[in-house]
PDB file of N, CA and C in Angstrom:
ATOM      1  N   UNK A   1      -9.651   0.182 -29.919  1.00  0.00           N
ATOM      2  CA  UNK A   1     -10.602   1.040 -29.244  1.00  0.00           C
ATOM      3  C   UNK A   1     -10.964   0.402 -27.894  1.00  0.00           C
ATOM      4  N   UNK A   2     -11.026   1.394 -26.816  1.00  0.00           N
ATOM      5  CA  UNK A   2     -11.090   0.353 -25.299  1.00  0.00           C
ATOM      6  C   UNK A   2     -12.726   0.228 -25.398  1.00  0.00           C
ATOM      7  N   UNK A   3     -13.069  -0.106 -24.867  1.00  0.00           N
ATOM      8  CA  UNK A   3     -14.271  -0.719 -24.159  1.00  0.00           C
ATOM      9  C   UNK A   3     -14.576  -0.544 -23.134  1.00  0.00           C
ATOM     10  N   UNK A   4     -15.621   0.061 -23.094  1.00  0.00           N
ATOM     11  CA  UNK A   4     -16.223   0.535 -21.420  1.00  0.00           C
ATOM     12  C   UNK A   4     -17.095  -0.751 -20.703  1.00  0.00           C
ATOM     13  N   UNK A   5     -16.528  -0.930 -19.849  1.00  0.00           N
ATOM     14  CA  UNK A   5     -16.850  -2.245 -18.507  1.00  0.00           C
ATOM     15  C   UNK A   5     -17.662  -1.677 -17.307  1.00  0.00           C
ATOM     16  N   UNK A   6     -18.104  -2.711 -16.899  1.00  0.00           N
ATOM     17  CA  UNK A   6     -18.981  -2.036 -15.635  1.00  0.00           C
ATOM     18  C   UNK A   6     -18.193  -3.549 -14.468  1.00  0.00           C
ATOM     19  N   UNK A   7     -17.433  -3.017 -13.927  1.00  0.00           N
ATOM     20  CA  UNK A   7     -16.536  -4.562 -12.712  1.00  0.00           C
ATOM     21  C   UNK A   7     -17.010  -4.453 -11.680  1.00  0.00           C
ATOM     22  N   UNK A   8     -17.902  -5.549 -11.297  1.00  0.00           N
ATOM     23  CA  UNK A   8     -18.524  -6.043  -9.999  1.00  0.00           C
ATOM     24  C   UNK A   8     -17.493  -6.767  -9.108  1.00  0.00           C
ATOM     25  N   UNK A   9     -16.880  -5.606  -7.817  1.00  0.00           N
ATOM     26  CA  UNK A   9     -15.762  -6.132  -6.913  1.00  0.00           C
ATOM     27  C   UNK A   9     -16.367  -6.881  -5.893  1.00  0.00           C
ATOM     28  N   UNK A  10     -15.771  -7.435  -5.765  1.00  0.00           N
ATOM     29  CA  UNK A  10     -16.358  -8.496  -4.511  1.00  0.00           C
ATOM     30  C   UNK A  10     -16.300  -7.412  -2.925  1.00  0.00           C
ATOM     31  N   UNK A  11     -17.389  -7.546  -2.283  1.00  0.00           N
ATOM     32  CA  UNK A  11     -17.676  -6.334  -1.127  1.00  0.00           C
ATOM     33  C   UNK A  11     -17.290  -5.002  -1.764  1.00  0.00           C
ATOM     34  N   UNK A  12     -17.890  -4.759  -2.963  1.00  0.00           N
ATOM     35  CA  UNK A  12     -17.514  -2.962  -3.360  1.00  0.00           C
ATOM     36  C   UNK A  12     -18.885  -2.525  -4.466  1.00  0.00           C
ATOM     37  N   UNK A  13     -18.710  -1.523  -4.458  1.00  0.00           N
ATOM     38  CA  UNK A  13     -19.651  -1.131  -5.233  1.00  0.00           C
ATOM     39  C   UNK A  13     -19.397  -1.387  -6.814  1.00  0.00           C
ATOM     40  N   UNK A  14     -19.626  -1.532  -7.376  1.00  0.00           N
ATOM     41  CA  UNK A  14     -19.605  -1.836  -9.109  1.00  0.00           C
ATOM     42  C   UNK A  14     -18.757  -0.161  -9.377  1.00  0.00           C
ATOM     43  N   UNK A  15     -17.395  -0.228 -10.628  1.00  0.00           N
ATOM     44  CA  UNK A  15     -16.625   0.224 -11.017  1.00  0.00           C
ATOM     45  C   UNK A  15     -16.951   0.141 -12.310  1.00  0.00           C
ATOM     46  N   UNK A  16     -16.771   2.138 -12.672  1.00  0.00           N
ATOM     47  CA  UNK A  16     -16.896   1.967 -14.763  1.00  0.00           C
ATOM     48  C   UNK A  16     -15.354   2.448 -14.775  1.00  0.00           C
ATOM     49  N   UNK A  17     -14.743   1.858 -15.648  1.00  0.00           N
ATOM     50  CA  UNK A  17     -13.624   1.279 -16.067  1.00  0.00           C
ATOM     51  C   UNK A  17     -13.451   1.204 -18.083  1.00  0.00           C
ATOM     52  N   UNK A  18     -12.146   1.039 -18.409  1.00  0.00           N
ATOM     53  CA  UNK A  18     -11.930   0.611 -19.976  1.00  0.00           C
ATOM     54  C   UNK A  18     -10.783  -0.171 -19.852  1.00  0.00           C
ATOM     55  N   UNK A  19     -11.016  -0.925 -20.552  1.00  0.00           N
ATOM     56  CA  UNK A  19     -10.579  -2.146 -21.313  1.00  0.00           C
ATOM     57  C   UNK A  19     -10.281  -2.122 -22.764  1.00  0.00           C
ATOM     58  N   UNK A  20      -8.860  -2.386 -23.025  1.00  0.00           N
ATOM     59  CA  UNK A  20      -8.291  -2.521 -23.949  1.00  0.00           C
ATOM     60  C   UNK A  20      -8.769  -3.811 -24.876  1.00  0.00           C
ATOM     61  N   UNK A  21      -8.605  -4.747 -23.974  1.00  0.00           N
ATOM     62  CA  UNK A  21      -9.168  -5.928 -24.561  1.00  0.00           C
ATOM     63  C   UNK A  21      -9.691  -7.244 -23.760  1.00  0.00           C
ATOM     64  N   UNK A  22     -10.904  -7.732 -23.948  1.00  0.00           N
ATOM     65  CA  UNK A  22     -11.574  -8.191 -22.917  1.00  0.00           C
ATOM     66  C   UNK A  22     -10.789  -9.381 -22.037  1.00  0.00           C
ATOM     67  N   UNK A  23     -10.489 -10.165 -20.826  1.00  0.00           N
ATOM     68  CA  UNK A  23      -9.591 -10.916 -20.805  1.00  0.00           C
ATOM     69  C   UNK A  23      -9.978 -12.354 -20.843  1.00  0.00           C
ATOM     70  N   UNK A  24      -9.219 -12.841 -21.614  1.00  0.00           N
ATOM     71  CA  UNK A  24      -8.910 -14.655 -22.239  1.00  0.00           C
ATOM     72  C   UNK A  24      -9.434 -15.790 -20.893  1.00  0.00           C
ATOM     73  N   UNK A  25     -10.214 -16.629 -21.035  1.00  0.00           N
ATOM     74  CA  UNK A  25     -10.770 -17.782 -20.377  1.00  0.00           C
ATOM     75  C   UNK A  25      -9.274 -18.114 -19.666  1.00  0.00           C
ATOM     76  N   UNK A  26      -7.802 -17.609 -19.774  1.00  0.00           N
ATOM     77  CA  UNK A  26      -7.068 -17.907 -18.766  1.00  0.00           C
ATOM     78  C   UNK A  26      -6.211 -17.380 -18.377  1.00  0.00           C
ATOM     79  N   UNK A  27      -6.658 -16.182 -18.127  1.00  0.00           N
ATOM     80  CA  UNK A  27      -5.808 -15.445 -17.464  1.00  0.00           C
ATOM     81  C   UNK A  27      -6.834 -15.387 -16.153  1.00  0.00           C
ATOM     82  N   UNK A  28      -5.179 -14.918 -15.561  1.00  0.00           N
ATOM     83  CA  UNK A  28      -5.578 -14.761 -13.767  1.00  0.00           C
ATOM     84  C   UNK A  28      -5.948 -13.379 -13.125  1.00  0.00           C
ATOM     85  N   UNK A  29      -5.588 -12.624 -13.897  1.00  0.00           N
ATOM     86  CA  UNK A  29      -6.003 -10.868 -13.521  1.00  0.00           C
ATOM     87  C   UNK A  29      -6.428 -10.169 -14.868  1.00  0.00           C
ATOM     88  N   UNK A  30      -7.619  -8.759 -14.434  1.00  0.00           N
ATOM     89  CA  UNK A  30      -8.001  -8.255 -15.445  1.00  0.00           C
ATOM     90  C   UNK A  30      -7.417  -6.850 -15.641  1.00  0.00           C
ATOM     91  N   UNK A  31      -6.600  -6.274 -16.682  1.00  0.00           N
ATOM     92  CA  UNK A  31      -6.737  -5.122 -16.540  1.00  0.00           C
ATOM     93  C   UNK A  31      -7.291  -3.992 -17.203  1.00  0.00           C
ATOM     94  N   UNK A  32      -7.217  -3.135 -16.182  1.00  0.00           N
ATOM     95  CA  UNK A  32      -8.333  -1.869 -16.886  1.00  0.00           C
ATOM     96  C   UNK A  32      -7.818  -0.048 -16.677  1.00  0.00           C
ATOM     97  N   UNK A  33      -8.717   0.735 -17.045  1.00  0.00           N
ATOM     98  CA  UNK A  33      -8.055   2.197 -16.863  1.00  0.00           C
ATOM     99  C   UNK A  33      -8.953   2.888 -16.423  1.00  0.00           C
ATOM    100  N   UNK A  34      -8.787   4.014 -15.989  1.00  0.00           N
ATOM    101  CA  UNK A  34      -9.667   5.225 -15.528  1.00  0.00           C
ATOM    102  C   UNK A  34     -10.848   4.882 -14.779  1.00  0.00           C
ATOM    103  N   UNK A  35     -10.404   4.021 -13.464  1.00  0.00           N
ATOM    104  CA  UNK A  35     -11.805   3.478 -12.947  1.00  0.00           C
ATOM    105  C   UNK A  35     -12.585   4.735 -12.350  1.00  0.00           C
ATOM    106  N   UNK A  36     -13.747   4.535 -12.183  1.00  0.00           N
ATOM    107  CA  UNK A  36     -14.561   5.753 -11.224  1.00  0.00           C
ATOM    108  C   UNK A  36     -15.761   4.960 -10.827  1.00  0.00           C
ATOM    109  N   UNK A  37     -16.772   5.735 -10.009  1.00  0.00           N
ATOM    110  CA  UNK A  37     -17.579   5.318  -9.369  1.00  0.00           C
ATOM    111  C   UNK A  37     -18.827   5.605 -10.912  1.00  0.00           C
ATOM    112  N   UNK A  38     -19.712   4.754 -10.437  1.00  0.00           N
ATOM    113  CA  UNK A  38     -20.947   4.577 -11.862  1.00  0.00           C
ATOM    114  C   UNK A  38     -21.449   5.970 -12.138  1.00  0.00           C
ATOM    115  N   UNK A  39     -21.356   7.199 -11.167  1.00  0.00           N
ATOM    116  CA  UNK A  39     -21.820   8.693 -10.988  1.00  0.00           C
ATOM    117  C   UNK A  39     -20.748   9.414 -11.645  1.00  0.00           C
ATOM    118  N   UNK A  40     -19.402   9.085 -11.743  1.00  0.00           N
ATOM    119  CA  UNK A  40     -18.284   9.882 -11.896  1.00  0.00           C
ATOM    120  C   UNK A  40     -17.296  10.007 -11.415  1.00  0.00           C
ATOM    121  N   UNK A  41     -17.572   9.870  -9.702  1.00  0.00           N
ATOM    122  CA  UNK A  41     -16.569  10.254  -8.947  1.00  0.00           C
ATOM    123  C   UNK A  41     -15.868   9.339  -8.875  1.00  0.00           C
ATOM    124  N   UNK A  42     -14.745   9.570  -7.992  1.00  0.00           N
ATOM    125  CA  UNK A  42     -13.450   8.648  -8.019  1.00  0.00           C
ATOM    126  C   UNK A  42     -13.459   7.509  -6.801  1.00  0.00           C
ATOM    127  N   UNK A  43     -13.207   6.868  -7.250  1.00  0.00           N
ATOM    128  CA  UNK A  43     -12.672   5.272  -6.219  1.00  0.00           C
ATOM    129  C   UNK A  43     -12.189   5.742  -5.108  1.00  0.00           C
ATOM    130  N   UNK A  44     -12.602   5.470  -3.870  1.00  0.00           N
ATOM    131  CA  UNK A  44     -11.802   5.938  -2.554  1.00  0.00           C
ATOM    132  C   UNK A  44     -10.888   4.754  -2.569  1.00  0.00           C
ATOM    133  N   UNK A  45     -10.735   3.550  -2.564  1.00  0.00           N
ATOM    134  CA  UNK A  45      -9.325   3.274  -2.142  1.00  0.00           C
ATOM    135  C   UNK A  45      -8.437   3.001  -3.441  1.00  0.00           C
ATOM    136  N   UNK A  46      -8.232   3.850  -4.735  1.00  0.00           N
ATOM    137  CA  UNK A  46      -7.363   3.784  -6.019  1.00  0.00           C
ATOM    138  C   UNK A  46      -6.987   5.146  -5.395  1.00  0.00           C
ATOM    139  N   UNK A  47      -5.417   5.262  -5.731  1.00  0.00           N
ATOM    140  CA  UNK A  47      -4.350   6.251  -5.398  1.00  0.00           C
ATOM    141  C   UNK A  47      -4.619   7.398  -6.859  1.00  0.00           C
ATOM    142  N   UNK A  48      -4.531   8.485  -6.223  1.00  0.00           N
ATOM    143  CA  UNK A  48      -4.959  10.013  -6.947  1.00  0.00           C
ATOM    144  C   UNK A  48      -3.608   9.332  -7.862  1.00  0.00           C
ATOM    145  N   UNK A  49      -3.646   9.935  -9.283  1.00  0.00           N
ATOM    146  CA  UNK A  49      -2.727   9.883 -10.059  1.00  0.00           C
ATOM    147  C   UNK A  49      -2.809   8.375 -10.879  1.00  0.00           C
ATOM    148  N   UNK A  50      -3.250   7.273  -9.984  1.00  0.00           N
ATOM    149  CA  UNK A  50      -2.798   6.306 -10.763  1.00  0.00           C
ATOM    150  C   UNK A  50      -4.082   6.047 -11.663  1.00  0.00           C
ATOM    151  N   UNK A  51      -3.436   4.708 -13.081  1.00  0.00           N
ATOM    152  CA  UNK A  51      -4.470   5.183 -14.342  1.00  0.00           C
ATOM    153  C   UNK A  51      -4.683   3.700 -14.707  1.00  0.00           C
ATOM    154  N   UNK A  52      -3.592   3.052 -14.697  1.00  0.00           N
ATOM    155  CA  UNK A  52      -3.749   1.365 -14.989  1.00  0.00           C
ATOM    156  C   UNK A  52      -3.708   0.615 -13.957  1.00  0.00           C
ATOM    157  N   UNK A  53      -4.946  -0.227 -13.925  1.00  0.00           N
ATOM    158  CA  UNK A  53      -4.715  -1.035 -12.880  1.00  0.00           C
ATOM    159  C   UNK A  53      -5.009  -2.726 -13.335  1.00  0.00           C
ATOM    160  N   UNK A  54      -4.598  -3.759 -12.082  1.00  0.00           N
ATOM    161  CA  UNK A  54      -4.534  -4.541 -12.187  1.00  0.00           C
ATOM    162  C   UNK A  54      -5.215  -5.366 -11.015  1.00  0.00           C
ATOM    163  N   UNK A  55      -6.385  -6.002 -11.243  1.00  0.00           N
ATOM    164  CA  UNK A  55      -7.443  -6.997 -10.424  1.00  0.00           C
ATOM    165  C   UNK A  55      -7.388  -8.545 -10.552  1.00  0.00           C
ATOM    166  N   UNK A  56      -6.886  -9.154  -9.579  1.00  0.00           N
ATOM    167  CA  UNK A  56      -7.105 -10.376  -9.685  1.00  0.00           C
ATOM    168  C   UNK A  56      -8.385 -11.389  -9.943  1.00  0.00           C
ATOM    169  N   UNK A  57      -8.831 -12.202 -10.914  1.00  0.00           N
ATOM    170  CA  UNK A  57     -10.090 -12.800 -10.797  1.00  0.00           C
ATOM    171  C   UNK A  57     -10.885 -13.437  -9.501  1.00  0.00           C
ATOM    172  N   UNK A  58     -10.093 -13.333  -8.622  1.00  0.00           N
ATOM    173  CA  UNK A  58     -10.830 -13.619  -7.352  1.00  0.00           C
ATOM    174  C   UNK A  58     -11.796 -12.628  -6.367  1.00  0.00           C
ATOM    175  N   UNK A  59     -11.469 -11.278  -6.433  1.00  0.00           N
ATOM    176  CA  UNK A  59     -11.913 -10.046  -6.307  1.00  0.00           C
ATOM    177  C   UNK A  59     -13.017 -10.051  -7.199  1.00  0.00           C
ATOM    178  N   UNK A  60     -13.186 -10.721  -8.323  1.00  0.00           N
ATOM    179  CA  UNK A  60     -14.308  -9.912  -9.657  1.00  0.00           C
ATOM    180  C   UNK A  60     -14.997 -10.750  -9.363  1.00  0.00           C
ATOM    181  N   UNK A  61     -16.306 -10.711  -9.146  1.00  0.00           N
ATOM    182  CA  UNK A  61     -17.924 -11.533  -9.682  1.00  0.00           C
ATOM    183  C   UNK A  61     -17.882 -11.461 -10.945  1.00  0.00           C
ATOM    184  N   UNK A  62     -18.444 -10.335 -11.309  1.00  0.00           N
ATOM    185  CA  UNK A  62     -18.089 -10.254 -12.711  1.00  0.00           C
ATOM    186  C   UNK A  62     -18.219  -9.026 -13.675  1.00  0.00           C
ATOM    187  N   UNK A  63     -17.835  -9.157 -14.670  1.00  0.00           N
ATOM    188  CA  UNK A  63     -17.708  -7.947 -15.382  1.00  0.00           C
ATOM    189  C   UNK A  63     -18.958  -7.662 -16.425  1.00  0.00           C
ATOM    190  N   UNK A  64     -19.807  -6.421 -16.279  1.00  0.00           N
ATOM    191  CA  UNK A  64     -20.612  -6.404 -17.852  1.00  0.00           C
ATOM    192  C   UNK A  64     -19.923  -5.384 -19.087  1.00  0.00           C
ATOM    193  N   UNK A  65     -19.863  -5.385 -20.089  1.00  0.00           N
ATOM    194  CA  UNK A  65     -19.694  -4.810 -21.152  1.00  0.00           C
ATOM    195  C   UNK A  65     -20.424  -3.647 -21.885  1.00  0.00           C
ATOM    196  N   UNK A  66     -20.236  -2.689 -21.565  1.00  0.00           N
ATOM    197  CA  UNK A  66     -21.819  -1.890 -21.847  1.00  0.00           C
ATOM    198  C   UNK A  66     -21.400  -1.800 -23.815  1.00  0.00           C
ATOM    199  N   UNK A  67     -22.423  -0.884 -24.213  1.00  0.00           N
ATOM    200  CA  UNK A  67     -22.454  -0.844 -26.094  1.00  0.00           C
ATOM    201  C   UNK A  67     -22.172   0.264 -25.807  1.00  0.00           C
ATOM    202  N   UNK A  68     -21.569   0.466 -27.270  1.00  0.00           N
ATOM    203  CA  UNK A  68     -20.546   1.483 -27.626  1.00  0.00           C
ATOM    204  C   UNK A  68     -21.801   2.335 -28.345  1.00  0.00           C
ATOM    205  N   UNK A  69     -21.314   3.704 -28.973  1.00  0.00           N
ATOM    206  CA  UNK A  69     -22.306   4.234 -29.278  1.00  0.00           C
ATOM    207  C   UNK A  69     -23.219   3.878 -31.010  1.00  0.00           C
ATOM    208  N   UNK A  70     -21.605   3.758 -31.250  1.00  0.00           N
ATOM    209  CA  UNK A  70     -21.185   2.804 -32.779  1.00  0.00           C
ATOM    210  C   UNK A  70     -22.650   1.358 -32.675  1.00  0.00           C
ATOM    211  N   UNK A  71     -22.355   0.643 -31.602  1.00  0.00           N
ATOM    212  CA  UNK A  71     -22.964  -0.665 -32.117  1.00  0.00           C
ATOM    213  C   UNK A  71     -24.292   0.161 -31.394  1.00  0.00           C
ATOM    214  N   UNK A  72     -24.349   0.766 -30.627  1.00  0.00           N
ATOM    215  CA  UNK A  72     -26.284   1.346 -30.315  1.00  0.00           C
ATOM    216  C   UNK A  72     -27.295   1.555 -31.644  1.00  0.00           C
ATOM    217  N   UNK A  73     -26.402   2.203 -32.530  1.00  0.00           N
ATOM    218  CA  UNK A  73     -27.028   2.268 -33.898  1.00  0.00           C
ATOM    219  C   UNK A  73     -27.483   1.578 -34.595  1.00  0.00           C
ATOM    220  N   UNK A  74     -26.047   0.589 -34.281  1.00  0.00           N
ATOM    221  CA  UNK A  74     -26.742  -0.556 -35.575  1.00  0.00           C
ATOM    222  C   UNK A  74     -27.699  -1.679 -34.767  1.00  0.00           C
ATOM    223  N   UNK A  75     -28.450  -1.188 -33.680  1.00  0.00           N
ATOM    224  CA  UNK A  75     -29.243  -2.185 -33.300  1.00  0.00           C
ATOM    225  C   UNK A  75     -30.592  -1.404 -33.774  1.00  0.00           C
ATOM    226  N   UNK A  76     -31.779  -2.365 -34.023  1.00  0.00           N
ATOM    227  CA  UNK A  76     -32.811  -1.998 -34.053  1.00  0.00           C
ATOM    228  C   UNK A  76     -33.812  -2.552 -33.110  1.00  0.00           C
ATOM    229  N   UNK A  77     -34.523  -1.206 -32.505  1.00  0.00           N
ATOM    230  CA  UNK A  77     -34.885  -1.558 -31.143  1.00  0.00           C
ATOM    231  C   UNK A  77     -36.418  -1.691 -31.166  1.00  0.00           C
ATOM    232  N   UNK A  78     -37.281  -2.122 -30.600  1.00  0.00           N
ATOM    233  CA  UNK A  78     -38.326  -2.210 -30.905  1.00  0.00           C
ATOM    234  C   UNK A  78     -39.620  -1.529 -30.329  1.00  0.00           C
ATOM    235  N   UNK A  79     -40.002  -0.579 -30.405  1.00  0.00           N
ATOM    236  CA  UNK A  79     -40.808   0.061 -29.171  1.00  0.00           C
ATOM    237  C   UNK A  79     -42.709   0.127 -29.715  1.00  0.00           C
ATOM    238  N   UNK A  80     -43.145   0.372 -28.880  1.00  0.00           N
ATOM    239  CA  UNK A  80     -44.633   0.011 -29.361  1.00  0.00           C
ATOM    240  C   UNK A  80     -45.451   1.905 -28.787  1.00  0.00           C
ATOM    241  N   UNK A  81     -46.214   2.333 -29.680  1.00  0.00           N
ATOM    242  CA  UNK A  81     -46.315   3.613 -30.062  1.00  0.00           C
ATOM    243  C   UNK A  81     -48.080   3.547 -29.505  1.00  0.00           C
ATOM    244  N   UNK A  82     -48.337   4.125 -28.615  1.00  0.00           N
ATOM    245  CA  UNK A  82     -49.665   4.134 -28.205  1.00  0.00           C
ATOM    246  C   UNK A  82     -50.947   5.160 -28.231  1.00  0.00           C
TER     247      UNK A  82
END
């Protein structure tokens, strides 16, 4: 099941993206699919059509991991009722 990422590019705006599988303390590039902008829209400089891509770790600050809808559940959240 991929995993939805949020990739902080170095001089770019933050990219939501999926991930197959998160990448290993040594590898040198990350890859991912269906990037778009955090609203929806599409990446101005990723080519119309293309779906997999490939980022070198020097480009990335870094990546967050958002929760799936699956693990949202099984958290218990704590809210205070006034």
């Amino acid at each position: 099941m991929a995993k939805l990422v949020l990739i902080h590019v170095a001089n770019e705006d933050p990219i939501l993206a999926e991930m197959d599988d998160l990448p290993n303390p040594g590898d040198n590039y990350v890859v991912f699919t269906n990037p778009r902008r955090r609203d929806g829209r599409p990446v101005n400089y990723v080519t119309a059509g293309a779906r997999t891509f490939i980022f070198p770790w020097t480009r990335i600050s870094f990546i967050e991991v958002m929760v799936s809808e699956d693990e949202r559940r099984e958290v218990l959240e704590f809210f205070r009722s006034e």
